[in-house]
C-alpha atoms as a PDB file:
ATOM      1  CA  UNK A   1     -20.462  -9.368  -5.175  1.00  0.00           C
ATOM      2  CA  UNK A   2     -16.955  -7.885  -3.591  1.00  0.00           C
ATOM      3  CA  UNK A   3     -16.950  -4.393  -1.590  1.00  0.00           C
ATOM      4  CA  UNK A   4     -14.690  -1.605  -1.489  1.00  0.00           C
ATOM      5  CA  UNK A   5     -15.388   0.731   1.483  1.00  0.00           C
ATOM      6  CA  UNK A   6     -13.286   4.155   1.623  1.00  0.00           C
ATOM      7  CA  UNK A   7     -13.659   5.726   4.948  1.00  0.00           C
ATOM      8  CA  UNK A   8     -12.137   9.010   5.452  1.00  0.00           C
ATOM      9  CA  UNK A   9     -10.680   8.364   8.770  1.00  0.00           C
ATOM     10  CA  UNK A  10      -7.336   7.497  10.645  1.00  0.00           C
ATOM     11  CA  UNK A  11      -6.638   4.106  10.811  1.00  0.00           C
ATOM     12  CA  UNK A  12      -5.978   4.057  14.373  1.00  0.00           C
ATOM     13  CA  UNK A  13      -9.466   5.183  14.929  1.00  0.00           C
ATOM     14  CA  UNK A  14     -11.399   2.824  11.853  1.00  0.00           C
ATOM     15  CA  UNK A  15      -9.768  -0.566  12.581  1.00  0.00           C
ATOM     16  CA  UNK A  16     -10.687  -1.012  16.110  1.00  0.00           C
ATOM     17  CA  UNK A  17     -14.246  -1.618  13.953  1.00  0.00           C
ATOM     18  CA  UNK A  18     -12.622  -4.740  12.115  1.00  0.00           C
ATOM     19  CA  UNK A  19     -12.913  -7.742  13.762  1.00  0.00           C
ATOM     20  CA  UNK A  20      -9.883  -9.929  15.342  1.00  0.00           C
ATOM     21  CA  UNK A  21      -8.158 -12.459  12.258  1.00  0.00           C
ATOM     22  CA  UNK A  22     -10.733 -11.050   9.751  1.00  0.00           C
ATOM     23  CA  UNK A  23      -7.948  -9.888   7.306  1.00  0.00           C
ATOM     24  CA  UNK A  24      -6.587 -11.943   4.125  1.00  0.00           C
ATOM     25  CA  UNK A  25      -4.347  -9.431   3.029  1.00  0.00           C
ATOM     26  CA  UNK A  26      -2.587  -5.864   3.346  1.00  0.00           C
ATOM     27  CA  UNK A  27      -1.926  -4.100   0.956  1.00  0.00           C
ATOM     28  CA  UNK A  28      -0.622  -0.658   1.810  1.00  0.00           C
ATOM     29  CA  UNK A  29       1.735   2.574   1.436  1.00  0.00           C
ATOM     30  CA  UNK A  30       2.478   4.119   4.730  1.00  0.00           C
ATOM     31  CA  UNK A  31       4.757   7.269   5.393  1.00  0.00           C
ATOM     32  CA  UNK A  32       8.068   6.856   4.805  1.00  0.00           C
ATOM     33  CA  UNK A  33       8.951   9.401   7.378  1.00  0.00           C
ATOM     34  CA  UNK A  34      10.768  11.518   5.257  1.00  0.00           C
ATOM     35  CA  UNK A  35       8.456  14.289   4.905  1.00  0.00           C
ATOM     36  CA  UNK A  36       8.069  13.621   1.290  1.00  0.00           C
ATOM     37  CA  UNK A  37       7.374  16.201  -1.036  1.00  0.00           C
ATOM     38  CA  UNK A  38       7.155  15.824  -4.592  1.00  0.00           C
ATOM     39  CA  UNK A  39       8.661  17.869  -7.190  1.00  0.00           C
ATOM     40  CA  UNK A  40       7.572  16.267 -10.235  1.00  0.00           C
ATOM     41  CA  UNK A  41       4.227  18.443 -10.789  1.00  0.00           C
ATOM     42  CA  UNK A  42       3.507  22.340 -10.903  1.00  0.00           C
ATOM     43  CA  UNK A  43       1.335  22.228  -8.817  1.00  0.00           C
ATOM     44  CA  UNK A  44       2.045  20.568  -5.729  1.00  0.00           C
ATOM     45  CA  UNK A  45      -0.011  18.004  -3.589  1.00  0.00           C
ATOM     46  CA  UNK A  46      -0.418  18.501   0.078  1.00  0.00           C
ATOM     47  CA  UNK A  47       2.292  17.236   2.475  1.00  0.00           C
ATOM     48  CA  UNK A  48       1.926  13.656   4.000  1.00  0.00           C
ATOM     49  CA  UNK A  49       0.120  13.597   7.196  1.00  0.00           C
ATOM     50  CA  UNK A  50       2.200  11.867   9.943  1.00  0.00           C
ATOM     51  CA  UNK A  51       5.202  11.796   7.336  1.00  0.00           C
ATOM     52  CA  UNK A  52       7.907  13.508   9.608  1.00  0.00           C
ATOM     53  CA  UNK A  53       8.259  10.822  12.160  1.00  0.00           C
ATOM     54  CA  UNK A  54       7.704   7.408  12.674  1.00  0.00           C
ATOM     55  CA  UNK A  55       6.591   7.450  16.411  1.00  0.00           C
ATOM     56  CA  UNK A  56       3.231   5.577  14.863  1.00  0.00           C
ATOM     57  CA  UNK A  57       5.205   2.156  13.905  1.00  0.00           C
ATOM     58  CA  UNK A  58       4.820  -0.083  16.424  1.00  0.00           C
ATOM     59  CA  UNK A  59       1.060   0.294  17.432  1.00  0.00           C
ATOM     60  CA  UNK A  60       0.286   0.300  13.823  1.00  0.00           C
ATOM     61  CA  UNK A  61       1.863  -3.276  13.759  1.00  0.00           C
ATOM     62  CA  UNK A  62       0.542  -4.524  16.776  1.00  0.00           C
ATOM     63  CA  UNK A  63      -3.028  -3.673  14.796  1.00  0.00           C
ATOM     64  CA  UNK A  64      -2.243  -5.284  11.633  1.00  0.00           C
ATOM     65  CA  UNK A  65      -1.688  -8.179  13.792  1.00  0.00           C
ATOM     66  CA  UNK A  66      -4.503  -8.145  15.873  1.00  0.00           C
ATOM     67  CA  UNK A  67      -6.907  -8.099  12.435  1.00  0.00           C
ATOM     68  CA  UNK A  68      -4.843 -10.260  10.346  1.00  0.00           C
ATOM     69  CA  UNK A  69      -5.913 -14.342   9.643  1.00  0.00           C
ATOM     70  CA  UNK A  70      -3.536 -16.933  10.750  1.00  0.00           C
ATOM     71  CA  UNK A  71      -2.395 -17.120   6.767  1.00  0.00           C
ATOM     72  CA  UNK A  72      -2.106 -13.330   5.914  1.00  0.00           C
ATOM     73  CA  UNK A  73       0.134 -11.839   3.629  1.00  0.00           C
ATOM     74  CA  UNK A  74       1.321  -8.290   3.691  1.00  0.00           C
ATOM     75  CA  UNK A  75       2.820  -6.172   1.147  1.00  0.00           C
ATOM     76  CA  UNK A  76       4.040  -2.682   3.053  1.00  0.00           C
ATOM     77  CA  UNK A  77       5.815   0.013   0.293  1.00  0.00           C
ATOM     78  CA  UNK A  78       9.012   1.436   1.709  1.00  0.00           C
ATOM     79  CA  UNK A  79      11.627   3.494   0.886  1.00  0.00           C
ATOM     80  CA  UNK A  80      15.579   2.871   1.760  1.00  0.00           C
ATOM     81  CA  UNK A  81      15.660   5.806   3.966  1.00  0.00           C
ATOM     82  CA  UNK A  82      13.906   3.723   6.921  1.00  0.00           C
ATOM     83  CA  UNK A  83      13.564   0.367   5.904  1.00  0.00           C
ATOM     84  CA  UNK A  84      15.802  -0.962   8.637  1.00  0.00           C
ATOM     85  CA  UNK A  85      13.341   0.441  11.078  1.00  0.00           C
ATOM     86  CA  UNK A  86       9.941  -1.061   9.120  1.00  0.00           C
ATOM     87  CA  UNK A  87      11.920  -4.590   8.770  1.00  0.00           C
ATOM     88  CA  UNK A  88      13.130  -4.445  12.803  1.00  0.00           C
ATOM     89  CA  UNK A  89       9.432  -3.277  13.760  1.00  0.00           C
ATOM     90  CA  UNK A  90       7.283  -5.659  11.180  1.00  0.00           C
ATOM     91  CA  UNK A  91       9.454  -8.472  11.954  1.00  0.00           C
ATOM     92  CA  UNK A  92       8.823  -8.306  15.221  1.00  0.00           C
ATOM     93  CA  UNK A  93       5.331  -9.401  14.841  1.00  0.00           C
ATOM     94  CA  UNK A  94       5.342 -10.714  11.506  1.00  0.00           C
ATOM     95  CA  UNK A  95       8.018 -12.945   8.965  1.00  0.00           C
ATOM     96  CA  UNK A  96       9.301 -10.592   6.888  1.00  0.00           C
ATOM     97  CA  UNK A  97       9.940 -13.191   3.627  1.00  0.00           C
ATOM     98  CA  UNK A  98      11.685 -10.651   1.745  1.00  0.00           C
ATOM     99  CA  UNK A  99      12.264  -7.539  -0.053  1.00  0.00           C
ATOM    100  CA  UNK A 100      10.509  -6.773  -3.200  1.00  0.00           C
ATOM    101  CA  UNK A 101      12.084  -4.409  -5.605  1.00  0.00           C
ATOM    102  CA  UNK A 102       9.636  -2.408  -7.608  1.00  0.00           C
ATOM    103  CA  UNK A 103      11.959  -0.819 -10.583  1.00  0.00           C
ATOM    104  CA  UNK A 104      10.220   2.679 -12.560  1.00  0.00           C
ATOM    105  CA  UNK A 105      10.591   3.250 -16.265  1.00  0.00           C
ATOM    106  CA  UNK A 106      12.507   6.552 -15.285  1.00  0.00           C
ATOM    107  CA  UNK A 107      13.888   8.288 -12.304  1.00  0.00           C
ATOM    108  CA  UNK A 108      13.261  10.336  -9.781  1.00  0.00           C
ATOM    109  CA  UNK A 109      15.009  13.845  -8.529  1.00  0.00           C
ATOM    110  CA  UNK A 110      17.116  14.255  -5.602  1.00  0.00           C
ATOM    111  CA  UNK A 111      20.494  15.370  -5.818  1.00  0.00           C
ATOM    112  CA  UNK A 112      20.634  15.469  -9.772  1.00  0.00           C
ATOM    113  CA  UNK A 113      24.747  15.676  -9.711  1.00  0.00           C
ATOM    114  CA  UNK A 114      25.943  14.545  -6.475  1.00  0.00           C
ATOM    115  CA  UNK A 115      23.858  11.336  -5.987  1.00  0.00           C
ATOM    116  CA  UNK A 116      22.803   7.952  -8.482  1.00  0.00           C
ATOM    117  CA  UNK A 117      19.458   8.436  -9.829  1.00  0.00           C
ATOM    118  CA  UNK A 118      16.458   6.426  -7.590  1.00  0.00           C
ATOM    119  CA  UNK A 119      14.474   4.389  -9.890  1.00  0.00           C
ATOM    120  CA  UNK A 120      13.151   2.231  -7.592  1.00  0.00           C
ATOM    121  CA  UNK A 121      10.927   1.847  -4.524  1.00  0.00           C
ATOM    122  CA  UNK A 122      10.723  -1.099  -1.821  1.00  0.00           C
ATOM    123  CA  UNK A 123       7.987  -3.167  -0.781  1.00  0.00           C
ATOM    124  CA  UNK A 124       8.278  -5.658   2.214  1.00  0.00           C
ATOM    125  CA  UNK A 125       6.611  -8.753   1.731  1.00  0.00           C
ATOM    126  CA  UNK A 126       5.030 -10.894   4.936  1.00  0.00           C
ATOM    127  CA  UNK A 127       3.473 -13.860   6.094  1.00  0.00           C
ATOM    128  CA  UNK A 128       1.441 -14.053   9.371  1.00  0.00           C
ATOM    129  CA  UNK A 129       1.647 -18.067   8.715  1.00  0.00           C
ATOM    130  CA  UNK A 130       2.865 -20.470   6.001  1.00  0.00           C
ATOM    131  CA  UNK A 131       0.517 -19.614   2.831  1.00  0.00           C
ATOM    132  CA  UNK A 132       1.877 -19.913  -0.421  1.00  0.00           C
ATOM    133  CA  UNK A 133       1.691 -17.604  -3.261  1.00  0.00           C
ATOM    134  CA  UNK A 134      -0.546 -18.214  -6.096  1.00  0.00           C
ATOM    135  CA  UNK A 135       0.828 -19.101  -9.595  1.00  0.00           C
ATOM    136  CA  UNK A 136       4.140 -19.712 -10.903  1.00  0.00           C
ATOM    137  CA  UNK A 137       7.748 -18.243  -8.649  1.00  0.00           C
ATOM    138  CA  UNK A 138       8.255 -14.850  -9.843  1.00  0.00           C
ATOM    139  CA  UNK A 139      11.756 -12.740  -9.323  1.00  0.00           C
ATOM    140  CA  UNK A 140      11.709 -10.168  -6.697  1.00  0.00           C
ATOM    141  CA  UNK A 141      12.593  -7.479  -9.073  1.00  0.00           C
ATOM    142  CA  UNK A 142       9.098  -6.030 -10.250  1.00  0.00           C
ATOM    143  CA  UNK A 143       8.289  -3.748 -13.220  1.00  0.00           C
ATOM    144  CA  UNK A 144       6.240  -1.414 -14.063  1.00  0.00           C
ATOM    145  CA  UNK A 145       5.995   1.838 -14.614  1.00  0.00           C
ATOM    146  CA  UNK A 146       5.477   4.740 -12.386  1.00  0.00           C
ATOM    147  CA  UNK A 147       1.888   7.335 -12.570  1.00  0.00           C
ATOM    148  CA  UNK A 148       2.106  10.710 -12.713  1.00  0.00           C
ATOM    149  CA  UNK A 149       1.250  11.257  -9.342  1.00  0.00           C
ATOM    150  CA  UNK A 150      -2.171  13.313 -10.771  1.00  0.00           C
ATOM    151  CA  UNK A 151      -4.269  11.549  -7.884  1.00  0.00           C
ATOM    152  CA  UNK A 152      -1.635  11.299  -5.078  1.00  0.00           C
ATOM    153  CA  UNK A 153       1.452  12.574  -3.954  1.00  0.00           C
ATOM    154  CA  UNK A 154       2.969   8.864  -4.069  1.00  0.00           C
ATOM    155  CA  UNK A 155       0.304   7.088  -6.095  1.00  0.00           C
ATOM    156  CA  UNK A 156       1.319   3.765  -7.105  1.00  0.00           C
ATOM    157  CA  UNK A 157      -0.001   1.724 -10.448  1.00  0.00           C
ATOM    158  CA  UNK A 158      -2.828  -0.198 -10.505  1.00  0.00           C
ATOM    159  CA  UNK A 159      -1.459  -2.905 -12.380  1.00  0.00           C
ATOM    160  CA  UNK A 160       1.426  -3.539  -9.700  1.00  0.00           C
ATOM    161  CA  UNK A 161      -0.869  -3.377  -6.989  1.00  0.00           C
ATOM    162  CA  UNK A 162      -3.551  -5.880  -8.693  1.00  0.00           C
ATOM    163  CA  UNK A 163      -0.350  -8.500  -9.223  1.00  0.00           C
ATOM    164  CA  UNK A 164      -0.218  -8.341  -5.365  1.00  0.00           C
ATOM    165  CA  UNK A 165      -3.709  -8.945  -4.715  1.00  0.00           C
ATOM    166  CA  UNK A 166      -3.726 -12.128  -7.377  1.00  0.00           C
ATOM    167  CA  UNK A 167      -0.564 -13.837  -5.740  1.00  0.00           C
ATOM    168  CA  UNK A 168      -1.664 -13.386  -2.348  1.00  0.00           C
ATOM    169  CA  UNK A 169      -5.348 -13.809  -2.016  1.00  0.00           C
ATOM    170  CA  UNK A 170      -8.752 -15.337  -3.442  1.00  0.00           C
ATOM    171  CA  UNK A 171     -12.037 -13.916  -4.685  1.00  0.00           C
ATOM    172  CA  UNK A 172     -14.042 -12.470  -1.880  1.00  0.00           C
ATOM    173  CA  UNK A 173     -11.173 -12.266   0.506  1.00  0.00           C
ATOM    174  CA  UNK A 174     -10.522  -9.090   2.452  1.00  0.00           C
ATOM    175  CA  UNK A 175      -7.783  -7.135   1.620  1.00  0.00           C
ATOM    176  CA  UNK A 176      -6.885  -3.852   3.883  1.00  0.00           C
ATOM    177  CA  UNK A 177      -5.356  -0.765   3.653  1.00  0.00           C
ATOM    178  CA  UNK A 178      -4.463   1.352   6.199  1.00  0.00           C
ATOM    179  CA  UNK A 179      -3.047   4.602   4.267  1.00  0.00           C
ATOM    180  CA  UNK A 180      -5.087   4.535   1.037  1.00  0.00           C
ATOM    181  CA  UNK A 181      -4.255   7.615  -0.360  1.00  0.00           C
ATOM    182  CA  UNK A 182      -5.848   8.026  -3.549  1.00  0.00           C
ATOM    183  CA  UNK A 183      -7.156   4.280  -2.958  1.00  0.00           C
ATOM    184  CA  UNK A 184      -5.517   2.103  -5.961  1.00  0.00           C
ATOM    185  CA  UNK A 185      -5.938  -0.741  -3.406  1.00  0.00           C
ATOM    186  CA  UNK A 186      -9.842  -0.465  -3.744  1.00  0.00           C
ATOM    187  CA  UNK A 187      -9.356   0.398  -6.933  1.00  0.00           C
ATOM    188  CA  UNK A 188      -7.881  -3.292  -7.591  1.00  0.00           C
ATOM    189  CA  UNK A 189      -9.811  -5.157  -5.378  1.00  0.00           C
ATOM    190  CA  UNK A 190     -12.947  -4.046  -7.437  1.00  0.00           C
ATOM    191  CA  UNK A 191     -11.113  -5.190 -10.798  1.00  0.00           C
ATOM    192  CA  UNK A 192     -10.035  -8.649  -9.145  1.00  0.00           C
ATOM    193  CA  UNK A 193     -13.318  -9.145  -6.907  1.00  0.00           C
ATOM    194  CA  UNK A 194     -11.882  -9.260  -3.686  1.00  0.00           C
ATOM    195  CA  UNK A 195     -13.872  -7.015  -0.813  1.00  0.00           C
ATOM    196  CA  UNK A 196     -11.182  -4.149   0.666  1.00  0.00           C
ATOM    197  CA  UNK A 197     -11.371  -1.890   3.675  1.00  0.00           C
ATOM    198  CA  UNK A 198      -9.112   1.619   2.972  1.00  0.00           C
ATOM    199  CA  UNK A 199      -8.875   4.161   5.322  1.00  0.00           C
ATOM    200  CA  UNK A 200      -6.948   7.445   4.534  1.00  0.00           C
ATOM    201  CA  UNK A 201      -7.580  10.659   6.848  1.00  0.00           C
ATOM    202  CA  UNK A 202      -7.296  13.499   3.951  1.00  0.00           C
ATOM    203  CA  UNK A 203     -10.793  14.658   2.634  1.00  0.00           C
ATOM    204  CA  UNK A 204      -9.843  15.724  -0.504  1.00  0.00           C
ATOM    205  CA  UNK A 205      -7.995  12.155  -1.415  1.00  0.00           C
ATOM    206  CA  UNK A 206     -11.424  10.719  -0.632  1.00  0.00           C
ATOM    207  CA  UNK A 207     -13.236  12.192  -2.673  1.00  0.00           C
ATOM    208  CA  UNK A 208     -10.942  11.511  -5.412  1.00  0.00           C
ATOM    209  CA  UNK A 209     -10.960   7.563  -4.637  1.00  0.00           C
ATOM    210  CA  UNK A 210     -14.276   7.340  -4.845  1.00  0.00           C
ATOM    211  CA  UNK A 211     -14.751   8.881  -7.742  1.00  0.00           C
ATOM    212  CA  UNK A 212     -12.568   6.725  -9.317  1.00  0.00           C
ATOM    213  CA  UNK A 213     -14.145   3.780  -7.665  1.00  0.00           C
ATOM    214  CA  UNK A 214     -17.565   4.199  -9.225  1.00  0.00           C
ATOM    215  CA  UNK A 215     -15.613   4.989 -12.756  1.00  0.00           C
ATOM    216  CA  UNK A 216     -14.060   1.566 -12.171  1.00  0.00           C
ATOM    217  CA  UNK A 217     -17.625  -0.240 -11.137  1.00  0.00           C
ATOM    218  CA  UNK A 218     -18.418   1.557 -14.721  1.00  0.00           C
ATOM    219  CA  UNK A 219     -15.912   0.004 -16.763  1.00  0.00           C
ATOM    220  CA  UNK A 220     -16.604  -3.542 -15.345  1.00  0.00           C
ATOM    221  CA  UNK A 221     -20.003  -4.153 -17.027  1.00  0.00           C
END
């Protein structure tokens, strides 16, 4: 039977515990480094930690590639704002294949009369080798529609994140993330039987993930 672990702990502390080209995939949504704070809710999430700067980049690279297999995909969320510094430090150590486009059934805020509305986010995908993707060649445009950021400041749907896992992996692979947040990741690792590693350094997000893990284990039987 597949594992999810959540550890409540910074990455750069919990992966020097996984061993070197032990990781199938990554699945994961770092910082932007725009000190993201959303507006959407009343009451208002914490503020991302380490989400002012992007001073973290490179090491956290150099890690995914010291843990990754030969064949590894990655799938790293991004925003516009810095994805010329993500591709240029990614690519460095990894192919970046291409951009994915994930396009919400509405729109976000921002500058409601002097800017277009953002209805999208961006997810790099990567190869560590030459492994194909599973299934039939899907468009880079991907749909589906946005939470209500009630478990995470930037929580991202289940369903998009368990159509990653299935192209990219197998059952009882490892799949990785390094910024959890409210853990969807684990979340659909345990729906698609794959074993996942999360790590995400607030307390409070924890608890939440795990709570949600064991509803998940729940609904499975």
């Amino acid at each position: 039977m597949a594992e999810q672990t959540i550890y409540n702990e910074d990455w750069q502390i919990g992966t020097k515990r996984i061993a070197n080209n032990s990781v199938d995939l990554v699945v994961t949504d770092p910082p932007y480094g725009m000190a993201f704070q959303s507006n959407h809710r009343k009451v208002k999430h914490k503020s991302i930690q380490n989400d002012t700067n992007l001073d973290w980049l490179g090491g956290w690279v150099k890690e995914l590639k010291r843990v990754c297999k030969d064949e590894a995909h990655l799938y790293i969320f991004c925003s516009w704002h810095h994805i010329d510094k993500f591709k240029q430090e990614v690519g460095a150590l990894f192919n970046v294949k291409n951009i994915l486009i994930w396009e919400k059934n509405n729109t976000g805020m921002g500058d409601l009369e002097g800017d277009y509305a953002p209805k999208y986010e961006m997810i790099l995908f990567c190869s560590n080798g030459t492994k194909k993707l599973k299934g039939r060649r899907d468009a880079n445009i991907l749909k589906s529609k946005r939470t209500q950021n009630e478990n995470h400041p930037t929580e991202k749907p289940i369903n998009l994140i368990s159509y990653l896992i299935e192209k990219s992996s197998n059952k009882g692979d490892l799949v990785l993330d390094t910024f959890a947040g409210s853990c969807g990741t684990a979340i659909a690792s345990r729906q698609k039987e794959r074993n996942c590693i999360c790590f995400e350094i607030e307390e409070d997000y924890c608890k939440v993930a795990n709570e949600r893990l064991f509803a998940t284990s729940l609904s499975l039987f």
